[in-house]
Structure formats: structure tokens, C-alpha cells
Protein backbone atom coordinates (compact mmCIF):
# COMPACT_ATOMS: atom_id res chain seq x y z
CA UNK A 1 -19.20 -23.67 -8.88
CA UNK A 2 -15.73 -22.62 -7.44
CA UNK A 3 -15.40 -26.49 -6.56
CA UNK A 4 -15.62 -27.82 -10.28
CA UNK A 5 -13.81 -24.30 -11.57
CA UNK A 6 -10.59 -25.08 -9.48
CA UNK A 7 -9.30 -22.85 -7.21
CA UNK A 8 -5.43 -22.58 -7.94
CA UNK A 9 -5.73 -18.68 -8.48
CA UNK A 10 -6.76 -17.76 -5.13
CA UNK A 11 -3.27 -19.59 -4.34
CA UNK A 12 -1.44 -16.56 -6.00
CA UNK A 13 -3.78 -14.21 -4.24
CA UNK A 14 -2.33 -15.76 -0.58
CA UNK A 15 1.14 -15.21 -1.83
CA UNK A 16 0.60 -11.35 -2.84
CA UNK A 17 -1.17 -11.30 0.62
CA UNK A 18 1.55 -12.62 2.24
CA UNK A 19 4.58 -10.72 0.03
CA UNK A 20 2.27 -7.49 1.08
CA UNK A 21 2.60 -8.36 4.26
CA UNK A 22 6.23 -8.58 4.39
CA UNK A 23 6.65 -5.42 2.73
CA UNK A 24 4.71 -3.55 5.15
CA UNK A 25 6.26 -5.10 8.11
CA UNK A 26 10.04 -3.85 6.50
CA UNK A 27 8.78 -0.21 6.02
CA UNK A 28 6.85 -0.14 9.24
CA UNK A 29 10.13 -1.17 11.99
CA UNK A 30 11.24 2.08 11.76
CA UNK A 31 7.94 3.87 13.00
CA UNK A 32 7.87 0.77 15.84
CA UNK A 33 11.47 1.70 17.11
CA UNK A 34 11.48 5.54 16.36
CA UNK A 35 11.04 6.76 19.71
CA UNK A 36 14.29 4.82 21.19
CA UNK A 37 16.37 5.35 17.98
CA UNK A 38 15.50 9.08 18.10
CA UNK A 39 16.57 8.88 21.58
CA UNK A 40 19.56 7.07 20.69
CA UNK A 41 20.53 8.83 17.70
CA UNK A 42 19.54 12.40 19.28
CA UNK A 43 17.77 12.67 16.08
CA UNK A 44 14.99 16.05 15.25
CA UNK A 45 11.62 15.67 13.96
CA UNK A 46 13.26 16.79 10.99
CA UNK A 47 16.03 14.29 10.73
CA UNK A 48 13.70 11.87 10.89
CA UNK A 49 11.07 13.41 8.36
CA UNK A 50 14.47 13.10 5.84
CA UNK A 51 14.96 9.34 6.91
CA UNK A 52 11.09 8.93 6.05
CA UNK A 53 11.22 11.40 3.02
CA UNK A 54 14.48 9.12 1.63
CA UNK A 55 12.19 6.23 1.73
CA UNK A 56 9.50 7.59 -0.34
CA UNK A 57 11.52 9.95 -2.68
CA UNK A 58 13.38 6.35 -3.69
CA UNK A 59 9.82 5.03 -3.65
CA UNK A 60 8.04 7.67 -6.15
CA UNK A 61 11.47 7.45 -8.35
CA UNK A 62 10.99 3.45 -8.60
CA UNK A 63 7.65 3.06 -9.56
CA UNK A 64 8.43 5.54 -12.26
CA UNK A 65 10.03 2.80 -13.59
CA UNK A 66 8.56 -0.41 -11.73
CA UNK A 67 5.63 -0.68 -13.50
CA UNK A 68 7.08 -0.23 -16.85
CA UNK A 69 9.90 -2.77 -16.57
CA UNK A 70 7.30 -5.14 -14.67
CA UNK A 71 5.36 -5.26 -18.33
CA UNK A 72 8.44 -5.51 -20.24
CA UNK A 73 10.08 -8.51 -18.56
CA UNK A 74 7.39 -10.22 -16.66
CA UNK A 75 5.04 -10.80 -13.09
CA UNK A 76 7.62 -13.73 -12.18
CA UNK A 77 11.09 -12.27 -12.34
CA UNK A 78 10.30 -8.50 -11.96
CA UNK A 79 8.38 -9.82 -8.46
CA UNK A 80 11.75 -12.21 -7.40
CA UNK A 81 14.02 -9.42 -8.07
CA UNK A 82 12.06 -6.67 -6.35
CA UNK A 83 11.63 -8.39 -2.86
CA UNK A 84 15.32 -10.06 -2.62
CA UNK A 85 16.36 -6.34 -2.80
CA UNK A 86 14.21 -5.17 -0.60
CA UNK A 87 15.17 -7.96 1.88
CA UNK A 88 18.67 -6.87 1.53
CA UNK A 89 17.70 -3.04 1.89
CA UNK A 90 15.58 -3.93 5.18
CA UNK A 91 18.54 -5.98 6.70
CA UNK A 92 21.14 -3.83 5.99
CA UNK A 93 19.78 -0.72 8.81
CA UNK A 94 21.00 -2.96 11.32
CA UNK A 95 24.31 -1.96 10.53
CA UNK A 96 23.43 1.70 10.10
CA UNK A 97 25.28 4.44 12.71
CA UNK A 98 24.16 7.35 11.22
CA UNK A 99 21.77 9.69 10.11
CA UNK A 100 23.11 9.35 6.40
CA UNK A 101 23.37 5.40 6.96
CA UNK A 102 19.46 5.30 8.15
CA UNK A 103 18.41 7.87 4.58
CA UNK A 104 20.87 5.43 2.72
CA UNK A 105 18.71 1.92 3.82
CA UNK A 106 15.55 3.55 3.67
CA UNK A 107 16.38 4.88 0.05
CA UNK A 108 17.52 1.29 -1.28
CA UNK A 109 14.14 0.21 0.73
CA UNK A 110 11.77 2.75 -1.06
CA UNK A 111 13.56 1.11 -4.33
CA UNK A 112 13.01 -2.51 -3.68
CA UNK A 113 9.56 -1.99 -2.08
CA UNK A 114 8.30 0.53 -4.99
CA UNK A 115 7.36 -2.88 -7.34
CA UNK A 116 5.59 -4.67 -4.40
CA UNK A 117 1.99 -3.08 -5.77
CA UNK A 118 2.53 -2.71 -9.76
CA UNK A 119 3.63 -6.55 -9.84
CA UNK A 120 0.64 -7.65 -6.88
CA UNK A 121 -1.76 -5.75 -9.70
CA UNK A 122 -0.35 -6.79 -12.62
CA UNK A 123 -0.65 -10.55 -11.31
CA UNK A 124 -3.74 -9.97 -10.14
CA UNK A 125 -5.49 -8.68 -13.82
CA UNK A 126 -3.29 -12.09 -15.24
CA UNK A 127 -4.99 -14.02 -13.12
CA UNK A 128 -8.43 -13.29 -12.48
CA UNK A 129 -11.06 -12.31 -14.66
CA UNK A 130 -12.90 -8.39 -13.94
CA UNK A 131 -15.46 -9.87 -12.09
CA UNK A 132 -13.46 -11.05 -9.46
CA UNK A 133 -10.48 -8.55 -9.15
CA UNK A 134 -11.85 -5.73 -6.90
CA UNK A 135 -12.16 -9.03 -4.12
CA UNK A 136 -8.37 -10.09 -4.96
CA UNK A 137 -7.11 -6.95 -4.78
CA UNK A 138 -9.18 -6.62 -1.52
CA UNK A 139 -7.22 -9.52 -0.07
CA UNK A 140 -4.25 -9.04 -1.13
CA UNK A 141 -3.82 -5.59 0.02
CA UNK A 142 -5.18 -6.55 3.20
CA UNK A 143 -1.49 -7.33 3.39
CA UNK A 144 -0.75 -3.47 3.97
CA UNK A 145 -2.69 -4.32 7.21
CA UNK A 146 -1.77 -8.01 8.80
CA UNK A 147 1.57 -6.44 8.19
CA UNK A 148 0.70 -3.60 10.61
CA UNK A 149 -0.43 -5.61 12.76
CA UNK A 150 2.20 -8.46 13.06
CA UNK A 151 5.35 -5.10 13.22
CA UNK A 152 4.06 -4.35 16.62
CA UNK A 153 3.47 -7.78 18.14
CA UNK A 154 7.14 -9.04 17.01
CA UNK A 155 9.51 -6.05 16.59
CA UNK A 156 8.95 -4.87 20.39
CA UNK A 157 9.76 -8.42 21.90
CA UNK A 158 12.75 -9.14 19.38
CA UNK A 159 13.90 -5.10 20.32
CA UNK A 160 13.72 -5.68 24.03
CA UNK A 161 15.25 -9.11 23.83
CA UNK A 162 18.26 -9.37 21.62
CA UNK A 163 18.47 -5.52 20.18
CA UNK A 164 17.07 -3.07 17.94
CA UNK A 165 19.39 -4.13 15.10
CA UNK A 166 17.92 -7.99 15.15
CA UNK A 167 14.71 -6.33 14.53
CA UNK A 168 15.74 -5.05 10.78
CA UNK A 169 17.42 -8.23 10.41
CA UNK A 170 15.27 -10.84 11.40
CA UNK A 171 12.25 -9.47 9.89
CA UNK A 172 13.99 -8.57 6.26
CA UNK A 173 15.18 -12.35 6.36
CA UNK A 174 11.61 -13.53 5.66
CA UNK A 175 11.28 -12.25 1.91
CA UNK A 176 13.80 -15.05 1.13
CA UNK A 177 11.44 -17.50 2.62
CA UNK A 178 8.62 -15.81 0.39
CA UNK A 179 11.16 -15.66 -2.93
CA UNK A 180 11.37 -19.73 -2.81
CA UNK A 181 7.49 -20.47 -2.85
CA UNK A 182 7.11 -17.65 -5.31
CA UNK A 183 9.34 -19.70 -8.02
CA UNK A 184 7.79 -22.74 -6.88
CA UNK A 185 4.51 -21.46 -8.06
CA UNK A 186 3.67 -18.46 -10.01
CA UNK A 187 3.59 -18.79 -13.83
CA UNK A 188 1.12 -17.19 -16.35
CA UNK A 189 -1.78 -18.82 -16.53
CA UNK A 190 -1.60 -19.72 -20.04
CA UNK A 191 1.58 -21.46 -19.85
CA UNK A 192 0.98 -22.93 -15.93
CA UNK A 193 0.01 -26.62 -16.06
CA UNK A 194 -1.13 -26.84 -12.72
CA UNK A 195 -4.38 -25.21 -14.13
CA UNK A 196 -7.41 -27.32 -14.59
CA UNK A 197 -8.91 -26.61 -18.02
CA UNK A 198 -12.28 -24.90 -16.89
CA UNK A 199 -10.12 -23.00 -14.22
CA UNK A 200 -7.93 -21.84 -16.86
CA UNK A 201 -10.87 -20.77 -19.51
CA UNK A 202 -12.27 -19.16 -16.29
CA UNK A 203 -9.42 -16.83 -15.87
CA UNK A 204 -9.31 -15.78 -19.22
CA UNK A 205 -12.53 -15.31 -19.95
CA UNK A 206 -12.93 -12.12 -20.51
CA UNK A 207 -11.74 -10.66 -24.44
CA UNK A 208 -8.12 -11.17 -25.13
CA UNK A 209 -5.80 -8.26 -25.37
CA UNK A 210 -2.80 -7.89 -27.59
CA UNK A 211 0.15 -7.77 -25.58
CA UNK A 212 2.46 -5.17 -26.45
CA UNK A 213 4.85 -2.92 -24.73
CA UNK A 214 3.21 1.13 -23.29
CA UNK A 215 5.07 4.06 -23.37
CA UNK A 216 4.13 6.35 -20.95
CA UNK A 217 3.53 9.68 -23.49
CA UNK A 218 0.47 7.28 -24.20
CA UNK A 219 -1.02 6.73 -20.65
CA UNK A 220 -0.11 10.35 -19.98
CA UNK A 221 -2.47 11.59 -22.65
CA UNK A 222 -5.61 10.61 -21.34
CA UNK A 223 -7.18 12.43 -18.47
CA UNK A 224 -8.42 9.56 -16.12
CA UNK A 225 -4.53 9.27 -16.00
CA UNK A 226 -4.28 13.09 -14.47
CA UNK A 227 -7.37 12.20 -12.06
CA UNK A 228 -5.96 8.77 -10.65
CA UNK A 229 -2.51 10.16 -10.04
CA UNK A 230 -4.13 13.17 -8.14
CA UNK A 231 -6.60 10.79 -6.06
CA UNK A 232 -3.52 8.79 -5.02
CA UNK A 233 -1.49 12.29 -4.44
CA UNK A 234 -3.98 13.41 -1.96
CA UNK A 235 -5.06 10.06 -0.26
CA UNK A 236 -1.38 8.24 0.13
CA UNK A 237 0.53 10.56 2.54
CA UNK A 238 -2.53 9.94 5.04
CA UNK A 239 -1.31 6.65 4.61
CA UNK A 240 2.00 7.41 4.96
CA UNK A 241 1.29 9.59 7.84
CA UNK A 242 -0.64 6.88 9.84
CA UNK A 243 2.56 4.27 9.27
CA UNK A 244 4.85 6.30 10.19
CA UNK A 245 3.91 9.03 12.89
CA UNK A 246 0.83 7.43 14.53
CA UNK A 247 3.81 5.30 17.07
CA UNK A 248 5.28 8.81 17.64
CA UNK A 249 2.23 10.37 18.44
CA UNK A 250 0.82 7.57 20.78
CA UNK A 251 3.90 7.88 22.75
CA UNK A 252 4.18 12.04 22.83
CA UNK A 253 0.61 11.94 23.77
CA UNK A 254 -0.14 9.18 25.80
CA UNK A 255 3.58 7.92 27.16
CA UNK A 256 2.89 4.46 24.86
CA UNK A 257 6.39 2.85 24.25
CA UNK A 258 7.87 -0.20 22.95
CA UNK A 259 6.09 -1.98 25.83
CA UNK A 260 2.51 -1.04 25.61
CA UNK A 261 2.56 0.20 22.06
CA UNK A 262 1.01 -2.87 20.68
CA UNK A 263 -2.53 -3.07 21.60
CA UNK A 264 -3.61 0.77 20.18
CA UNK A 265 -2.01 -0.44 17.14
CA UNK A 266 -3.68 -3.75 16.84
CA UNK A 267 -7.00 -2.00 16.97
CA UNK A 268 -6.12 0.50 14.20
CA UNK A 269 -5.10 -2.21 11.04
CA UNK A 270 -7.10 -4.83 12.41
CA UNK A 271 -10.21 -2.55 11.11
CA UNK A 272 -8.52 -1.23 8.28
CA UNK A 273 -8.38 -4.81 7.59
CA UNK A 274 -12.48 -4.89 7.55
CA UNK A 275 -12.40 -2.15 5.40
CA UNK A 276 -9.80 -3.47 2.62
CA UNK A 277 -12.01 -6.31 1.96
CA UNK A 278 -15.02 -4.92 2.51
CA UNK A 279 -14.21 -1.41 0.02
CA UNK A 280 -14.39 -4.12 -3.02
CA UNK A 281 -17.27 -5.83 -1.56
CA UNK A 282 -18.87 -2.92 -1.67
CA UNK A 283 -18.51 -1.54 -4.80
CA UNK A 284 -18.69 -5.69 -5.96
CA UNK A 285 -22.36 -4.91 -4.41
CA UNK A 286 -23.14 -1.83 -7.09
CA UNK A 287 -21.80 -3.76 -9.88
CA UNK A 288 -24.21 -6.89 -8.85
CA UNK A 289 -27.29 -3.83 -8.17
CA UNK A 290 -26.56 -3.15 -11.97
CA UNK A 291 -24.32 -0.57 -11.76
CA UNK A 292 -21.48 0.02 -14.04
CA UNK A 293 -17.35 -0.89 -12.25
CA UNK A 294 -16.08 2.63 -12.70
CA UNK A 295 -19.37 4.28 -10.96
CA UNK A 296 -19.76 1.84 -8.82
CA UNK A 297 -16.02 2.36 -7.55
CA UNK A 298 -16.48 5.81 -7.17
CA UNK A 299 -19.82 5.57 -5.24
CA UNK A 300 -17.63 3.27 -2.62
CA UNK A 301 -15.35 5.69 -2.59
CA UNK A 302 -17.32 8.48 -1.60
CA UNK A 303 -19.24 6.37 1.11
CA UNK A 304 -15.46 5.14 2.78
CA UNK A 305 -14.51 8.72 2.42
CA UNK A 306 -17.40 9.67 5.27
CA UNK A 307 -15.22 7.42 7.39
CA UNK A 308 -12.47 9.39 7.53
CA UNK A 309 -13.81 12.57 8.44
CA UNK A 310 -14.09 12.18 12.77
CA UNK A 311 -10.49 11.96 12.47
CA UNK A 312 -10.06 15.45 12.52
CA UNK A 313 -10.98 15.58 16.33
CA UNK A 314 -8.35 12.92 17.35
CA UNK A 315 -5.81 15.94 18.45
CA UNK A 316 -8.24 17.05 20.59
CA UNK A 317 -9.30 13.90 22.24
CA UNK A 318 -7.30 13.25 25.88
CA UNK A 319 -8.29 9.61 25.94
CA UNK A 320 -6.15 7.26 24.14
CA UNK A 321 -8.55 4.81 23.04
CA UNK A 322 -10.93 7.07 21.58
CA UNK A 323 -8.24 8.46 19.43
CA UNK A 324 -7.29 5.15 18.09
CA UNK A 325 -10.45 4.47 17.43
CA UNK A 326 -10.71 7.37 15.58
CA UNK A 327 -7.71 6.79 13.45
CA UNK A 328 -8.96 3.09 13.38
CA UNK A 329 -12.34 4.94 11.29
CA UNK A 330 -9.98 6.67 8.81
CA UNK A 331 -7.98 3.57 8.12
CA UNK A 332 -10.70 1.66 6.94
CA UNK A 333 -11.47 4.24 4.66
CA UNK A 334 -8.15 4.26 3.19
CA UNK A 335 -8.18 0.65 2.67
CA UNK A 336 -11.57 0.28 1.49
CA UNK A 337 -10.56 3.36 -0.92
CA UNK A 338 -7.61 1.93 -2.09
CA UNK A 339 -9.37 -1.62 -2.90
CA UNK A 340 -11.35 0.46 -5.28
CA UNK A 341 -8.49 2.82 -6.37
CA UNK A 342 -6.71 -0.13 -7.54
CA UNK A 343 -9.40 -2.08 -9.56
CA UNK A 344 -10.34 1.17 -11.16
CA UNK A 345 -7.13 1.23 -13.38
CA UNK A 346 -7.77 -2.39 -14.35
CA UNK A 347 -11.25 -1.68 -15.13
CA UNK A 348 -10.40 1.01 -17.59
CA UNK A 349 -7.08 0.39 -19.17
CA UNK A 350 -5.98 -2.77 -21.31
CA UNK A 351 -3.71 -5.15 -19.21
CA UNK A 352 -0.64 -4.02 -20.82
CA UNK A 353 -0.84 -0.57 -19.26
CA UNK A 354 -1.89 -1.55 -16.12
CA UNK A 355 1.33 -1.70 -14.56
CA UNK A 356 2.71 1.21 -15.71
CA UNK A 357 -0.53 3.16 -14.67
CA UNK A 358 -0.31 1.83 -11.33
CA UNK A 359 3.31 3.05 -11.25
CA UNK A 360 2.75 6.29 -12.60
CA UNK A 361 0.25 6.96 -9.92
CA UNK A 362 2.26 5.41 -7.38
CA UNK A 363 4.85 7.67 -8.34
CA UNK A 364 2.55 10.81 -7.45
CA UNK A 365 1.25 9.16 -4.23
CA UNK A 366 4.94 9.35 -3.27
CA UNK A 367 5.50 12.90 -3.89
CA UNK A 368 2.64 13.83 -1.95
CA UNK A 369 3.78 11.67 0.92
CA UNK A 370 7.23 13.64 0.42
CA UNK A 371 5.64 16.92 0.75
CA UNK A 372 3.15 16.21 3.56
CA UNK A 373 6.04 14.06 5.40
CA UNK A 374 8.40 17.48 4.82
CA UNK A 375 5.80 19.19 6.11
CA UNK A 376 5.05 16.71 8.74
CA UNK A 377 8.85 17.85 9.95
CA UNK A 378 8.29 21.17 10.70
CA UNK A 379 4.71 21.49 11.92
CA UNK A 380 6.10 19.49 14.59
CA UNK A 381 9.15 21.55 15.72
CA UNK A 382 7.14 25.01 15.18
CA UNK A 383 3.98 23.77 17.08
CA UNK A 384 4.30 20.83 18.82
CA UNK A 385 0.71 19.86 17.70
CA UNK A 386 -0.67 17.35 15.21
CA UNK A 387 -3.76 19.54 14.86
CA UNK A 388 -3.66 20.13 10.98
CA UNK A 389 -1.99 16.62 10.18
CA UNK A 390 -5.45 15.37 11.11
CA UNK A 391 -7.48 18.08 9.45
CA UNK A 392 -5.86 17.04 6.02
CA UNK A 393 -6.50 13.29 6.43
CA UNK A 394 -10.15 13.91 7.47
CA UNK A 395 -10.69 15.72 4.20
CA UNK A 396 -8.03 13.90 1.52
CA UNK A 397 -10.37 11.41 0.59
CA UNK A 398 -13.27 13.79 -0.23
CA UNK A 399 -10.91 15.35 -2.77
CA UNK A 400 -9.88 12.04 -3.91
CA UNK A 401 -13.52 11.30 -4.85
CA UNK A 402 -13.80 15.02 -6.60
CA UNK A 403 -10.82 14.36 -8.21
CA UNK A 404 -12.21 11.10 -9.86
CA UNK A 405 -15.25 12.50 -10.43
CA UNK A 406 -14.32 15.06 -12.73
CA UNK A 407 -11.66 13.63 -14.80
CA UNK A 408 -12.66 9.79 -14.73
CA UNK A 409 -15.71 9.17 -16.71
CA UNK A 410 -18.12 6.82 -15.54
CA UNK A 411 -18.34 4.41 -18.68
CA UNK A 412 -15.26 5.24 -20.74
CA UNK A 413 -12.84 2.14 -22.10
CA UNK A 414 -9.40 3.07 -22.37
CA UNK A 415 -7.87 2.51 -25.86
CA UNK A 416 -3.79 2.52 -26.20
């Protein structure tokens, strides 16, 4: 069937895998190097909460806007502008000196990188039909993770061998490489004429939808907005907290540096990996059972969230493998959550709000993540213990699932 269809979409889908990718490798270098440069730098567990807090307070303030100008001037450029900034912002901390420097790249950074998932979505509901958009978005966020998993294997070896400043470099060089297949071949897929015909009635097969421009006063109104933006306020500094302090606390727990800190690592995003495709598989499974999307997102939610819980022993554990296995368990369930997370805005609001929804909640992700990483800061320096980091991210994604459950109906259509 997919043979006579054509299969030109799933095309797009590798390049939001891949510009996911790159985006997660740029955020995570930091985390990889953190020990040494907070050696280097003489920096506190505070100074670097603010260098991680600059990142996502310029994060939360650009997909305030990210999502909205996305719909207003398009997938293509908003995409091509957003990662050659980004690229810039990632290359530029090799020059940095400072503690101000560092907060100054990671804000441009958090800027840049704050369009990477309204734009991926927003492509993604252009170019796929419902039925098949909880499995793109699956893929493509799988990204978040190959990404994880590539920082450790290349950052340490270009580090050791030529300097932590060729690290931020070389690695924010390859969105340029991404920007020139991008304009070589996204387009719409009503105006794309590398479509075949069936492909293209494929795509849009599901009832049109007058484009027109969203102001937020009218996504804010409903409800399921509220409940979205607090599942995503809850779940994302777990996220955030995994990126960015899981290097630190292999290596005040277990000695792992720059050498060794690779394989632990690995382990972690190579199942989160499993569970990013396999959270929309499984809720793809309810929907084929006879289940309705929204439902049958939230039911997947609620099983992933069951994941997470055993990681509120991993402070407690002495080995190091059983804590990363541990963590490993939670970031599946964050993946396979956010799979679902995702596809639940596109399920319920026309396309033309989609990418300001996804923004909006973005936006509150990031404030929690500023919070918790605040937080973060000073739990460390009063108790030297990671003891209720982990109880919080064992629990988050319960209340994400409440959250949902009382504020997103089951089989309610969004009208703006």
C-alpha cells in the first residue's frame, strides 16, 4: 500500500529526525563538559544552574512567540531561520571566558532552539494525515535521543583531542549542513511537485481546514489549553534535569569523567529511544482496539508514567549501573509521554493553532524547568544529595496524566 502511495513524506520525517538531533546535541555539550569547565571556570552549582536557567528562560520566552510566527510566515523559512541561529548561538561558547559570556550563548541558544519542536509539529500535521502522526512524531522526536547519544560518543574525543572550545564549534557547524538539504526539499505538500498524486491525496485526506492566522486570547480560552501547558510544566524539567545534571551526578557519584562517561549514557537515550517510538505505537494500538486518539493518548500516558516511578531509588543505589538503568526506565517514559503529549494537540486543535499551542505549552515546560533547575542550584549546595530531584521525576508524570485527565476531555474537537 505504502509502495503505490509513495513515500516522499517519511523523507521530511528523517530531516526533523535529524534537525532534532542536532538540536539536542548543541544543548547537551554543556552537560558533557560541565565537570572540567566547572573546574576550569571555578564555577558553583549555582553559577551553573544560571548558565542552565539562561538557556531555558530564553527558551520559554521564544516559543512564546515561535509558534505563532511559525503559522504566520511558514514551516520552510521559520525552520531555516531558527537553526542557522542556533548554529551561530552553539558556536559562539567557544569564545566564551566568562560566567556572563556562557548565560549570554546559552540565552541566544534557548532562542534559536525554542522553534526546533513548534516547526517539527507543525510540519508534521502538514504532512501526514491523523492516522499516521503519533508514529512521525515518534520518530522524529526520537531525535531528542540519537542526539543524546551521539554528544557523548563525539564531544569527549573532540574535548580531549583538540579542546573544549572545538567541541561547541564543530558540533554547531552541522546545522548548516542540515539548512542546505532542508531548502533542497521541504515545501507544502500542496504546492511540492515531487508528490505523486495518490501520495499527495493521501496526505490530505483528512477534512480541509481554513487557514487563518490564531491569536493566543483564543487558544487561551479553552481549558485543554490550561491542562496541556500544566502536563508539560510538570513533566519537562525531568527532562531538563536528566540532560543536564545526570553527567554531573555520574561523576560526583561514581568518579565517571570525560573518559568513561559515555557508556552509562549510551544506555540511558538508547532506551528512551524504545520508548519515543514505541509511546505512539502504543496509543496507535488503542486507536486500532477502537478507542478514541485523545483517550487512547492518555491511557499511554498513564501506562509510561509507571515507568518512571523506580527512579526515585536511584540516590540510594551505590552501583552505577543499576542507577542508569533506573534513569534509563524514566526516560522512556518521558519519551513515550511526550510522543503522545505532542499528537494530542494535533488531535484536538485545527492545524492553524497547532503551532502556537505547542509554543504556548512549550513556554510553560520552560518555566518549570527554570524553577526546578533554580531549585536544582541550591538543593545541591545545602545538601549535597539528589534525593528529592529523583522523588519529583518519579512522580511528575502521574500528575501529568491527572492533569490531562481533568481538564482534557476525552472526545472534544477544538473549534477556533
Amino acid at each position: 500500500m505504502k509502495q503505490r502511495i509513495g513515500n516522499y513524506r517519511w523523507r521530511v520525517v528523517a530531516l526533523l529526525f535529524f534537525a532534532t538531533t542536532i538540536n539536542y546535541i548543541d544543548r547537551q555539550v554543556i552537560a558533557i563538559l560541565a565537570p572540567d569547565l566547572q573546574k576550569l571556570f571555578n564555577w558553583s552549582e549555582v553559577d551553573y544552574s544560571l548558565i542552565i536557567m539562561s538557556f531555558q528562560g530564553a527558551y520559554a520566552l521564544g516559543l512564546m512567540f515561535a509558534g505563532n510566527l511559525l503559522d504566520r510566515i511558514g514551516t520552510k523559512t521559520g525552520y531555516s531561520l531558527a537553526i542557522a541561529f542556533w548554529s551561530i548561538a552553539a558556536m559562539f561558547h567557544g569564545a566564551a571566558r566568562s560566567l556572563f559570556a556562557f548565560v549570554a550563548a546559552r540565552f541566544s541558544l534557548g532562542i534559536g532552539e525554542s522553534a526546533n519542536f513548534p516547526a517539527a509539529i507543525k510540519a508534521v500535521a502538514e504532512w501526514f494525515p491523523k492516522r499516521e502522526r503519533a508514529l512521525a512524531t515518534g520518530i522524529f522526536n526520537a531525535g531528542t535521543n540519537f542526539g543524546a547519544i551521539l554528544t557523548p560518543f563525539i564531544v569527549p574525543v573532540i574535548a580531549i583531542k583538540w579542546g573544549w572550545q572545538w567541541a561547541f564549534i564543530g558540533t554547531g557547524a552541522l546545522g548548516f549542513i542540515w539548512l542546505i538539504l532542508w531548502l533542497f526539499t521541504y515545501d507544502h505538500p500542496e504546492k511540492s511537485p515531487k508528490l505523486t498524486i495518490k501520495e499527495k491525496e493521501y496526505i490530505l485526506q483528512d477534512e480541509p481546514e481554513k487557514e487563518e492566522k490564531v491569536k493566543w486570547t483564543n487558544v487561551l480560552a479553552h481549558r485543554q489549553t490550561l491542562g496541556i501547558c500544566l502536563a508539560r510544566f510538570v513533566t519537562d524539567p525531568v527532562w531538563w534535569f536528566f540532560l543536564y545534571w545526570i553527567p554531573k551526578f555520574l561523576y560526583t557519584n561514581y568518579g565517571i569523567d570525560l573518559t568513561n562517561i559515555g557508556p552509562p549514557l549510551i544506555l540511558i537515550y538508547i532506551v528512551s529511544i524504545i520508548g519515543s517510538v514505541s509511546g505512539g505505537g502504543l496509543s496507535s494500538f488503542f486507536i486500532s482496539k477502537g478507542k478514541k486518539p485523545v483517550p487512547a493518548r492518555k491511557n499511554a500516558i498513564l501506562i509510561l508514567s509507571m515507568f518512571a516511578l523506580p527512579v526515585y531509588f536511584v540516590s540510594q543505589v551505590q552501583h552505577m549501573w543499576i542507577s542508569a538503568l533506573l534513569i534509563s526506565l524514566a526516560a522512556f517514559a518521558h519519551q513515550g509521554y511526550a510522543a503522545n503529549i505532542f499528537t494530542i494537540v494535533s488531535d484536538i486543535y485545527p492545524k492553524k493553532a497547532v503551532g502556537t499551542v505547542i509554543g504556548l505549552s512549550g513556554s510553560a515546560g520552560a518555566v518549570g524547568g527554570i524553577l526546578f533547575s533554580f531549585s536544582v542550584g541550591y538543593i545541591l549546595e545545602l545538601t549535597e544529595s539528589y534525593f528529592f530531584l529523583f522523588l519529583f521525576a518519579s512522580v511528575a508524570y502521574l500528575l501529568c496524566w491527572l492533569f490531562l485527565r481533568l481538564l482534557v476531555p476525552d472526545n472534544s474537537k477544538i473549534e477556533i
